[in-house]
N, C-alpha and C. Protein backbone atom coordinates (compact mmCIF):
# COMPACT_ATOMS: atom_id res chain seq x y z
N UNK A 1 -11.62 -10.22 0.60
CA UNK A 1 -10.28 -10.72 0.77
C UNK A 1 -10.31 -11.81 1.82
N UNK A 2 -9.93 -13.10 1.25
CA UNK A 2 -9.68 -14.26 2.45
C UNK A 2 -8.40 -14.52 2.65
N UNK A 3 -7.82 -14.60 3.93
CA UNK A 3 -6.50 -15.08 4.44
C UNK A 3 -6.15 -16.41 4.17
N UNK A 4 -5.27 -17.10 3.65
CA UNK A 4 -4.39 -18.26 4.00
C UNK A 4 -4.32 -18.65 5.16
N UNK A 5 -4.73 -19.89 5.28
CA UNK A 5 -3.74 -20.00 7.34
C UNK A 5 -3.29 -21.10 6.80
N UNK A 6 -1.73 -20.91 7.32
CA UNK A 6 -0.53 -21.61 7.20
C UNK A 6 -0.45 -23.03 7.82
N UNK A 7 -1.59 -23.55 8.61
CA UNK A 7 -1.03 -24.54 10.00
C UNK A 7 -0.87 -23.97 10.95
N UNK A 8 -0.02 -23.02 11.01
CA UNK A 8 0.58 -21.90 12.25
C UNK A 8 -0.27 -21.48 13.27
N UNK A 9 -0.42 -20.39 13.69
CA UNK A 9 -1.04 -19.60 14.47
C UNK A 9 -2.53 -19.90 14.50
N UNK A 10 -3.27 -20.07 15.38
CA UNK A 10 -5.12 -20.28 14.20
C UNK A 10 -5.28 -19.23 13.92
N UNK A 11 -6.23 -18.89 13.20
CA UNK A 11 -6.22 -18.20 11.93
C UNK A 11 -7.14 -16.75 13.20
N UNK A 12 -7.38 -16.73 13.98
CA UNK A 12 -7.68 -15.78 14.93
C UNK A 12 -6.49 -14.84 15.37
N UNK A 13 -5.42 -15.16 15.67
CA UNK A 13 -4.65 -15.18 16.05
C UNK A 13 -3.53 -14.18 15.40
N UNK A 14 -3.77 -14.57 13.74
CA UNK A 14 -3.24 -14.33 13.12
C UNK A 14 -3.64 -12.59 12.35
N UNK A 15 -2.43 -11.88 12.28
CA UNK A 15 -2.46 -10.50 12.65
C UNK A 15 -2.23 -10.04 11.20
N UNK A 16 -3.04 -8.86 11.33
CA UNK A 16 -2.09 -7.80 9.52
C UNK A 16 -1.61 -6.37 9.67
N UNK A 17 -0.20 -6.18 9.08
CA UNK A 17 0.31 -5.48 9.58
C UNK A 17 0.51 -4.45 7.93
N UNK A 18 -0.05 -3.33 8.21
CA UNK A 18 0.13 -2.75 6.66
C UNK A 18 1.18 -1.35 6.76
N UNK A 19 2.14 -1.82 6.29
CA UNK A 19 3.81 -0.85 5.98
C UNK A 19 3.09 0.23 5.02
N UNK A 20 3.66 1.48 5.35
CA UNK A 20 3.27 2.30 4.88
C UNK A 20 4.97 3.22 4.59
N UNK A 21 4.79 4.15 3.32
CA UNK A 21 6.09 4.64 3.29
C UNK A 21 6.14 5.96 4.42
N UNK A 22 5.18 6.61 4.34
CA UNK A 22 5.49 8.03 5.64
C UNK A 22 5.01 8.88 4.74
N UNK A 23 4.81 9.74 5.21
CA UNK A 23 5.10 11.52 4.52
C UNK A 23 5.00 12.69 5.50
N UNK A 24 5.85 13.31 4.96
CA UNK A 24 5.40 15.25 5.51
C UNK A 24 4.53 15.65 5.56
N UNK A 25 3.78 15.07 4.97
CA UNK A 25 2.43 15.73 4.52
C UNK A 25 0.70 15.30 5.14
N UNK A 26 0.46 15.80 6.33
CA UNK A 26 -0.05 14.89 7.16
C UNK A 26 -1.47 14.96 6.24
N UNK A 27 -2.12 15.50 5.52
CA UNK A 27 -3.47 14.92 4.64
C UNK A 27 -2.69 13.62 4.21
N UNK A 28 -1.39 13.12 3.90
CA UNK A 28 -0.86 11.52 3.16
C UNK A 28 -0.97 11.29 4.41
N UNK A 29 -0.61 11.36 5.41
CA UNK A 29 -0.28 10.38 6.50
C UNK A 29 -2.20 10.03 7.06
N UNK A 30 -2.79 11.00 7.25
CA UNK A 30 -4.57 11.14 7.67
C UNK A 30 -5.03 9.72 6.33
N UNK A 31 -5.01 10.09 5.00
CA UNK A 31 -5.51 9.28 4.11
C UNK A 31 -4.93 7.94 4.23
N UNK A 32 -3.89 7.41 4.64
CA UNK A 32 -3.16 6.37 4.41
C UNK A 32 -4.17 6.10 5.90
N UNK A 33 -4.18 6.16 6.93
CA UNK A 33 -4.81 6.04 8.32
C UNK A 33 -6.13 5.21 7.84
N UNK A 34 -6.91 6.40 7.32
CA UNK A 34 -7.95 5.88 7.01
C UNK A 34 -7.94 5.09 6.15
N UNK A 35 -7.35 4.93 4.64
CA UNK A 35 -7.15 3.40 4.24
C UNK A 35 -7.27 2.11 5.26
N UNK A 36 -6.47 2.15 6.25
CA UNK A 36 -6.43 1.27 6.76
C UNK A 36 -7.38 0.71 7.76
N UNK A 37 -8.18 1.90 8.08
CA UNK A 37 -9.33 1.87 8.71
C UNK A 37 -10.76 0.87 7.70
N UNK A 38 -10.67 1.61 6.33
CA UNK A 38 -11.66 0.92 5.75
C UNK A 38 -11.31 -0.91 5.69
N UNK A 39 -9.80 -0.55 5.50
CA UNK A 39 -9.15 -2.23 5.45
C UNK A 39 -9.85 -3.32 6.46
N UNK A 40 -9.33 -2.80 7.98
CA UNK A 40 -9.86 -3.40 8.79
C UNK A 40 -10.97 -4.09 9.05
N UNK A 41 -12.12 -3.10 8.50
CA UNK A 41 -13.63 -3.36 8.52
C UNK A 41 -13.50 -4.38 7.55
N UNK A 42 -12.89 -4.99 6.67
CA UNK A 42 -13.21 -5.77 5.30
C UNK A 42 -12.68 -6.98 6.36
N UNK A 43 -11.71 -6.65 6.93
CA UNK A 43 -11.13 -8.26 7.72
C UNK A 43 -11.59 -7.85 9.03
N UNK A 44 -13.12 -8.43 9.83
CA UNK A 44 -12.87 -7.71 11.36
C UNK A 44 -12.70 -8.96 12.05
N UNK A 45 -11.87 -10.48 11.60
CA UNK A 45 -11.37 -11.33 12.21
C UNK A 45 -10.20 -11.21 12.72
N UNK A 46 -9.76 -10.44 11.94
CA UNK A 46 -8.09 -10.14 12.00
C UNK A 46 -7.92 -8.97 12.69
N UNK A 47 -6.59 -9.04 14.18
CA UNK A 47 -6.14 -7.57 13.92
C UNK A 47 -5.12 -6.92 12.91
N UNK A 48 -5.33 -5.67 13.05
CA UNK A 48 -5.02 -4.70 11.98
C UNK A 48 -4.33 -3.71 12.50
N UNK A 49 -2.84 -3.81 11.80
CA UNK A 49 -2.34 -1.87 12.87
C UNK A 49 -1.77 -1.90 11.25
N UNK A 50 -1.25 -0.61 11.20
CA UNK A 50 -0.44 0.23 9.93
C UNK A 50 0.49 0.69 11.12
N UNK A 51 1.77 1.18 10.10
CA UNK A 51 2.81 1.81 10.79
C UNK A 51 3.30 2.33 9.32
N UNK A 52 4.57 3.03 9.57
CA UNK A 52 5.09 4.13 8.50
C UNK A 52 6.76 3.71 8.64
N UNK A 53 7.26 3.15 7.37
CA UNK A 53 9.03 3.22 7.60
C UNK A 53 9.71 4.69 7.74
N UNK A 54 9.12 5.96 7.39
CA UNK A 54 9.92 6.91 7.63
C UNK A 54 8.59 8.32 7.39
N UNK A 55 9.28 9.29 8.39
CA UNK A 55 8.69 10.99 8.49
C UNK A 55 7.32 10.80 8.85
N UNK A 56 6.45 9.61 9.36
CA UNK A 56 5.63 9.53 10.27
C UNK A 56 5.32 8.78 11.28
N UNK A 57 4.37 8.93 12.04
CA UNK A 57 4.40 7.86 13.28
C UNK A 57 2.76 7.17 12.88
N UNK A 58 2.15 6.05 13.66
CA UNK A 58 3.31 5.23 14.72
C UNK A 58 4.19 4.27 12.96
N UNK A 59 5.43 4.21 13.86
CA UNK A 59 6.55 3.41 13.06
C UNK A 59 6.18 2.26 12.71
N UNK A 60 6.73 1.38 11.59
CA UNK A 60 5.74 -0.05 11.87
C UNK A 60 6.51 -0.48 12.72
N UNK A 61 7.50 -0.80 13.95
CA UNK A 61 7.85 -1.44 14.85
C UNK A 61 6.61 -1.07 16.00
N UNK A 62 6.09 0.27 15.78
CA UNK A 62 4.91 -0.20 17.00
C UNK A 62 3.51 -0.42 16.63
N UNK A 63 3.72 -0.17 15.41
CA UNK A 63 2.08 -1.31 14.98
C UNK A 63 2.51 -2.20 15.34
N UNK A 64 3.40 -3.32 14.86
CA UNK A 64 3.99 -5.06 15.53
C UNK A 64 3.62 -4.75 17.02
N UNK A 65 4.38 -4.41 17.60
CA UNK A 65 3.85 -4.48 18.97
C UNK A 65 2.82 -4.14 19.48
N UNK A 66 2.02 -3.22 18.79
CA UNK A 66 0.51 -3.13 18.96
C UNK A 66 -0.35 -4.98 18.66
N UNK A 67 -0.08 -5.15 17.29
CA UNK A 67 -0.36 -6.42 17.23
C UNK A 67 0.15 -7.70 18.20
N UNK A 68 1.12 -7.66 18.79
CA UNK A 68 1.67 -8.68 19.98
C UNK A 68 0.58 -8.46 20.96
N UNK A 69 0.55 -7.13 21.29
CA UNK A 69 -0.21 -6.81 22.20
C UNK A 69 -2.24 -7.13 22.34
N UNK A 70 -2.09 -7.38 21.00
CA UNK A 70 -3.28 -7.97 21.15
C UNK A 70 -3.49 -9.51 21.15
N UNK A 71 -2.56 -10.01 21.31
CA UNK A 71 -2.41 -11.30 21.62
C UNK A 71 -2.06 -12.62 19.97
N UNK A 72 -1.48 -11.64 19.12
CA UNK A 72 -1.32 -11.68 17.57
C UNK A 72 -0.18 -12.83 17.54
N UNK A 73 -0.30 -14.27 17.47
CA UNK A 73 1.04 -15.22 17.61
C UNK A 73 1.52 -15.51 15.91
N UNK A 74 1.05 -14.72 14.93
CA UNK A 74 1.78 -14.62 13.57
C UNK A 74 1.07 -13.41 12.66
N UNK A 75 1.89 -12.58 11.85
CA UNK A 75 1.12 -11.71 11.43
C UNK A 75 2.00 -11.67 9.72
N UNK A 76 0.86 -11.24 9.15
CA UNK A 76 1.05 -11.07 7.54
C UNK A 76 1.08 -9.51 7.23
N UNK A 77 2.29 -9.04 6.70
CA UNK A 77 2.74 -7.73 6.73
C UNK A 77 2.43 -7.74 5.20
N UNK A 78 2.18 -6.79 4.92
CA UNK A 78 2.11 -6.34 3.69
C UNK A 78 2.35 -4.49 3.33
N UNK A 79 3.12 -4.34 2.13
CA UNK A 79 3.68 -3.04 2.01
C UNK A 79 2.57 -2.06 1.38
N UNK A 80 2.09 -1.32 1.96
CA UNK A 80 0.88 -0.29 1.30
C UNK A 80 1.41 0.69 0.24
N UNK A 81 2.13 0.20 -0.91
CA UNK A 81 3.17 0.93 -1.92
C UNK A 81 2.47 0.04 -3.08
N UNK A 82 2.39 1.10 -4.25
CA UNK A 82 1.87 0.53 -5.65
C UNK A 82 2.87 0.12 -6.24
N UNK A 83 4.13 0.71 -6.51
CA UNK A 83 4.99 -0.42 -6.94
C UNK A 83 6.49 -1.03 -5.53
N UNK A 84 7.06 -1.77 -6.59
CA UNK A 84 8.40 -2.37 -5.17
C UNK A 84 9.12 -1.51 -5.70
N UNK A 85 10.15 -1.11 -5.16
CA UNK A 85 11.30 -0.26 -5.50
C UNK A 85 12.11 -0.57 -3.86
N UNK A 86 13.14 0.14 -3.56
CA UNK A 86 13.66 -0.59 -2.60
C UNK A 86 13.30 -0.19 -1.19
N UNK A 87 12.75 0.53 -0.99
CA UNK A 87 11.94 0.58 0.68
C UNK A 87 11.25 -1.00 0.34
N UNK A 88 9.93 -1.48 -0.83
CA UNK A 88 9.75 -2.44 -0.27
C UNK A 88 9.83 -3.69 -0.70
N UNK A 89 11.54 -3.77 -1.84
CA UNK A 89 12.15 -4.77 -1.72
C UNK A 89 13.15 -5.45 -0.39
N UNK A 90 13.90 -3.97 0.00
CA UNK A 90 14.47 -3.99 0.79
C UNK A 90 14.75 -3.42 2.34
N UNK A 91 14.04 -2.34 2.63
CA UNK A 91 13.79 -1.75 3.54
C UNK A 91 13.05 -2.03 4.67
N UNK A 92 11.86 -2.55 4.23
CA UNK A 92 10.58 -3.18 5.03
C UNK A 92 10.87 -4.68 5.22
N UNK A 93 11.55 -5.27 4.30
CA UNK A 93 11.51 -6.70 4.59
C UNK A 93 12.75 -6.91 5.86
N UNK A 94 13.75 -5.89 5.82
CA UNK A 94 15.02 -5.75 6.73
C UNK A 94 14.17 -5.56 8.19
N UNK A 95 14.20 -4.57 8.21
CA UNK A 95 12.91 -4.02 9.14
C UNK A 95 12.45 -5.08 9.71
N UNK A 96 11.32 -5.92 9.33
CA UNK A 96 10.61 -7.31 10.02
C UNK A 96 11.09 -8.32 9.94
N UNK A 97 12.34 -8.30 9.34
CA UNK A 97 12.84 -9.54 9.35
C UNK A 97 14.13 -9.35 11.17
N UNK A 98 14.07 -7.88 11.05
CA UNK A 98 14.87 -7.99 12.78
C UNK A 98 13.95 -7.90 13.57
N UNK A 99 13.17 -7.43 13.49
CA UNK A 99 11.63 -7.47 14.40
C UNK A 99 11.42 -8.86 14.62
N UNK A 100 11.46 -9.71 13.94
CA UNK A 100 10.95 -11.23 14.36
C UNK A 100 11.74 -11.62 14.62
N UNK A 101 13.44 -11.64 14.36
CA UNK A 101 14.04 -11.94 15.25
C UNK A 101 14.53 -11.61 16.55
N UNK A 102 14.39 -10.46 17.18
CA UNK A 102 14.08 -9.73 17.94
C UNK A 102 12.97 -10.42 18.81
N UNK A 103 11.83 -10.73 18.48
CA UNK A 103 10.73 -10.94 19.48
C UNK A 103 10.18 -12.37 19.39
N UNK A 104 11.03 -13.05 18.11
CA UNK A 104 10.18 -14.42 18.04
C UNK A 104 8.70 -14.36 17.07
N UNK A 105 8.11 -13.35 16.72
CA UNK A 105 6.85 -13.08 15.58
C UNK A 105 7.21 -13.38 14.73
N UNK A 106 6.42 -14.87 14.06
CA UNK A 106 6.44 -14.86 12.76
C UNK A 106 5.79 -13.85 11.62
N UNK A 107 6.70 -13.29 10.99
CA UNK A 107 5.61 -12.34 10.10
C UNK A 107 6.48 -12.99 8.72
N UNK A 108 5.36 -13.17 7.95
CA UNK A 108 5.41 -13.42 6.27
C UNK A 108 5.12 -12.30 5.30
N UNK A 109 5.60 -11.46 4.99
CA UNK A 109 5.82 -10.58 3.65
C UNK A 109 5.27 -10.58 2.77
N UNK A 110 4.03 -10.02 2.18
CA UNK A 110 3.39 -10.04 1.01
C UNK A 110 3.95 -9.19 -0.16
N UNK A 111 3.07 -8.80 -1.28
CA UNK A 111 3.85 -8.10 -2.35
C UNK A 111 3.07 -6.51 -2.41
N UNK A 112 3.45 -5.74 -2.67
CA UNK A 112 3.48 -4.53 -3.52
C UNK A 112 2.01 -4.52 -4.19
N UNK A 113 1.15 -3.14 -4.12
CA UNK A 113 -0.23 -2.99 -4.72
C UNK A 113 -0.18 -3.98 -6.15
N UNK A 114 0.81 -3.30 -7.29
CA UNK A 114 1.55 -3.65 -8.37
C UNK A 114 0.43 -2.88 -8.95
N UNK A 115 0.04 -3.63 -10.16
CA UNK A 115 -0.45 -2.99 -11.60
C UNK A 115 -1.63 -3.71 -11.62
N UNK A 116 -2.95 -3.84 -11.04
CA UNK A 116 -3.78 -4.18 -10.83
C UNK A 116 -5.12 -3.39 -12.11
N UNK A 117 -5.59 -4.22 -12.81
CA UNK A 117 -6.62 -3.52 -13.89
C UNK A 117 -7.48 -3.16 -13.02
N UNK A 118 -8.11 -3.07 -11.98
CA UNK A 118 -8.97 -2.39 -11.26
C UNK A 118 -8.62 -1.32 -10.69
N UNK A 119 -7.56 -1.09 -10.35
CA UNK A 119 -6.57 0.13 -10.29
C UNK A 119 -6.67 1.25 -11.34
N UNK A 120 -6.13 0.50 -12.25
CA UNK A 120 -5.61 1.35 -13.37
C UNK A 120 -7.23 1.88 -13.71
N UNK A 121 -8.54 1.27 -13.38
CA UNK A 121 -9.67 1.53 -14.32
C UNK A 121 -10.03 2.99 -13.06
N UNK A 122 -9.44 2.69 -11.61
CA UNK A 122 -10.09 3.38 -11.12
C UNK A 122 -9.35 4.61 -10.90
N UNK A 123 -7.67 4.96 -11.30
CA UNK A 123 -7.03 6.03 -11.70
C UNK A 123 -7.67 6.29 -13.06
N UNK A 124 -8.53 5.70 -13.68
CA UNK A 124 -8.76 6.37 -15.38
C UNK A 124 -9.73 7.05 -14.65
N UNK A 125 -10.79 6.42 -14.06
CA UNK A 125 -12.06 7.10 -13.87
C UNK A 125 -11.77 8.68 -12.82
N UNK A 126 -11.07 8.78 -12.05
CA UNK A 126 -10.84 9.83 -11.10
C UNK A 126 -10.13 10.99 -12.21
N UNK A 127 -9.07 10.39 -12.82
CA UNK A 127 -8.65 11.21 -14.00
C UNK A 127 -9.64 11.90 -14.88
N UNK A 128 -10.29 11.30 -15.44
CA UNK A 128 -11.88 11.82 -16.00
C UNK A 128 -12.69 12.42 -15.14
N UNK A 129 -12.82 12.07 -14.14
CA UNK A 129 -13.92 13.38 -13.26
C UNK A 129 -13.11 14.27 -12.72
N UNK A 130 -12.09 14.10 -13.05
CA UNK A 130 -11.08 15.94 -13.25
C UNK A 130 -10.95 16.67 -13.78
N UNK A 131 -11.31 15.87 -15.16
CA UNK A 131 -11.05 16.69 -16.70
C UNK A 131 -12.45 18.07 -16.60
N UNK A 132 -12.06 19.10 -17.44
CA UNK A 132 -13.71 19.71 -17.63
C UNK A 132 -14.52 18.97 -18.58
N UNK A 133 -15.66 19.69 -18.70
CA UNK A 133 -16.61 18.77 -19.65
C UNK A 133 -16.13 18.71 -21.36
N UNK A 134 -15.45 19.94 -22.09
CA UNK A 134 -14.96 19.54 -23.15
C UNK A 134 -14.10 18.80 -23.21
N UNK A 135 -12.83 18.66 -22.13
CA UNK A 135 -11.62 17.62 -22.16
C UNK A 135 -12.27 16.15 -22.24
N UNK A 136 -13.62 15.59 -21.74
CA UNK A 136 -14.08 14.71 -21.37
C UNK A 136 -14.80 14.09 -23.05
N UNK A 137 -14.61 15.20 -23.92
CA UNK A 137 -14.92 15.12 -25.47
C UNK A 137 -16.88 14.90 -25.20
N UNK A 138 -17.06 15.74 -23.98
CA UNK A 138 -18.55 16.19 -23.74
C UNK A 138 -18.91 17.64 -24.31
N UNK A 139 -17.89 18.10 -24.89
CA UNK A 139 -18.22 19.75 -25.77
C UNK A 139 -17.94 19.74 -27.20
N UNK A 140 -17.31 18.88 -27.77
CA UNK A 140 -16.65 18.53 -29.10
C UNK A 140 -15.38 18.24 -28.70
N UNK A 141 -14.80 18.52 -27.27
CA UNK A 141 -13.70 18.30 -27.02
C UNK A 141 -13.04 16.73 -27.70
N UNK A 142 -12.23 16.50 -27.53
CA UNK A 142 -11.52 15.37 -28.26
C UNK A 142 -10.44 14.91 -26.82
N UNK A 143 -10.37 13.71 -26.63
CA UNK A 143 -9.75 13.49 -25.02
C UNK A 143 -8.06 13.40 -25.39
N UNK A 144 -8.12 12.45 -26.72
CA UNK A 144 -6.56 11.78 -27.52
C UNK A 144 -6.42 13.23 -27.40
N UNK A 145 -6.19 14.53 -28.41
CA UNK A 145 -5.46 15.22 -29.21
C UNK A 145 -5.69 16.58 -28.70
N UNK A 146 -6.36 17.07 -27.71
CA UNK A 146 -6.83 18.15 -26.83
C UNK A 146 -6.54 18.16 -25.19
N UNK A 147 -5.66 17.04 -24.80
CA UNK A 147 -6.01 16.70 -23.19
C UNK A 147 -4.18 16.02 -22.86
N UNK A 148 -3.66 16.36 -21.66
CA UNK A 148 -2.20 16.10 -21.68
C UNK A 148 -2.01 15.71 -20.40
N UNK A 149 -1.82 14.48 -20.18
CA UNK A 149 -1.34 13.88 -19.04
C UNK A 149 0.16 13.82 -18.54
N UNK A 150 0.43 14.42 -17.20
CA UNK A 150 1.71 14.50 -16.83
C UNK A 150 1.49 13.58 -16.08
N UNK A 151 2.53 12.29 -15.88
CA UNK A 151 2.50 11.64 -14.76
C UNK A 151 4.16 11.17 -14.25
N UNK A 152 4.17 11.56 -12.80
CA UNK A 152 5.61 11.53 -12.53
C UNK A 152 5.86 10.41 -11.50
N UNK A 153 6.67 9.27 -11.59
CA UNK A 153 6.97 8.45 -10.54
C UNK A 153 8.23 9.23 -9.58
N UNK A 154 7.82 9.52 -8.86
CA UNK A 154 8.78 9.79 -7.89
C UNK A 154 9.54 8.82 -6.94
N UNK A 155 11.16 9.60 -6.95
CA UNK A 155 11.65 8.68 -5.73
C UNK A 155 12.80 6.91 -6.11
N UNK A 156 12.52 6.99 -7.78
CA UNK A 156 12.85 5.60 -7.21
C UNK A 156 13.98 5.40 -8.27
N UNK A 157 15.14 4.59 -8.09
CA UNK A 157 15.87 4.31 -9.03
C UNK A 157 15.89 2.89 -9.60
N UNK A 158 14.70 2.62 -8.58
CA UNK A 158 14.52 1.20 -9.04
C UNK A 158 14.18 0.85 -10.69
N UNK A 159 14.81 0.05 -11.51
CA UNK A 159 14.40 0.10 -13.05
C UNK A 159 12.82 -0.83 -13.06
N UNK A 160 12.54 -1.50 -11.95
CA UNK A 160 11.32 -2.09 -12.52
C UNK A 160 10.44 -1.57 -11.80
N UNK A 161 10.36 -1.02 -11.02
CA UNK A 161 9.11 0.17 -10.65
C UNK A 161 9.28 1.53 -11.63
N UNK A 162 10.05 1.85 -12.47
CA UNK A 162 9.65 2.96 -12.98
C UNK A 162 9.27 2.21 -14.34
N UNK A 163 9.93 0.95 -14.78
CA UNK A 163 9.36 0.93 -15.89
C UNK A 163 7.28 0.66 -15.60
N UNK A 164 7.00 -0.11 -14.28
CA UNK A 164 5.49 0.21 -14.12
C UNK A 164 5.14 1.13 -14.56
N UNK A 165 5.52 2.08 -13.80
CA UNK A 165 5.44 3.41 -14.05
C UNK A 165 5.01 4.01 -15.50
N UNK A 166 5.72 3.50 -16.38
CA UNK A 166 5.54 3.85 -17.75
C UNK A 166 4.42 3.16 -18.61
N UNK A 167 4.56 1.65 -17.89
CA UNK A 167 3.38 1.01 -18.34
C UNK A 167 2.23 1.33 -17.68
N UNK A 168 1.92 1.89 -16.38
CA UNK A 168 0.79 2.65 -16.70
C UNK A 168 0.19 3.67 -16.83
N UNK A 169 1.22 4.35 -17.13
CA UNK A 169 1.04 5.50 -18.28
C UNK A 169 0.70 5.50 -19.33
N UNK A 170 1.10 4.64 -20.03
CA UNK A 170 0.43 4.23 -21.69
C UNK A 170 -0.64 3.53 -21.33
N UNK A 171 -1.15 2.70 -20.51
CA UNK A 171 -2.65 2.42 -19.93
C UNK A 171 -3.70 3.38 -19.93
């Protein structure tokens, strides 16, 4: 992954800030952590904080200030969510958009995981090393007409994140 630099900030300077939605559930909150840990290592020019809009810490208002604090004079936020729905049409962008006005940080807004074919190949493959060996049509099993996928989008009333949702389901 290579950064853009805008003119702005030099490109040292320049910070990534990865929005996360939260959970109760601290194995989501531990895994999302470490996501961001492997992230980091891929960019070690850049600093890197995560924060959570809701039910965990740190908040993304103190990742940003973690990033100020490292001397960060523009940072590129991006939402750690596979599809947009409105936390990160609207929630997260509200969020940093008073944060920078608030402190003067330019931060620029990226998009949503989305529907990425490397994604989808690598939810097929984890899906398959779940299945047993006949579901896998490694016993005579048959995968189409023997094997039943539930998949539930939670959470959103957004109509174009659930229709994702559906499209990659039939994927």
């Amino acid at each position: 992954m290579k950064l853009r630099w805008d003119g702005g900030a030099h490109p040292a300077k320049l910070g990534i800030m990865v929005c996360g939605h939260g959970s109760r559930n601290p194995k989501a909150v531990a895994e999302f952590a470490q996501l961001t840990t492997g992230l980091a290592r891929l960019l070690p020019h850049h600093p890197l904080a995560y924060g959570y809009l809701e039910f965990a810490h740190p908040v993304i208002p103190a990742g940003l200030d973690r990033l100020r604090s490292a001397g960060v004079k523009q940072v590129v936020a991006v939402p750690g969510m596979l599809f947009a729905a409105g936390h990160v049409k609207n929630d997260i962008p509200a969020l940093l958009n008073r944060y920078s006005a608030a402190t003067g940080l330019p931060i620029s807004y990226g998009r949503e995981l989305g529907m990425d074919a490397r994604m989808v190949r690598a939810a097929a493959a984890r899906i398959t090393a779940a299945l047993p060996p006949e579901a896998r049509g490694e016993r005579g099993g048959n995968l189409d007409q023997d094997t039943l996928l539930v998949v539930v989008g939670r959470g959103s009333r957004d109509p174009d994140a659930n229709g994702n949702v559906a499209k990659i389901t039939r994927m």
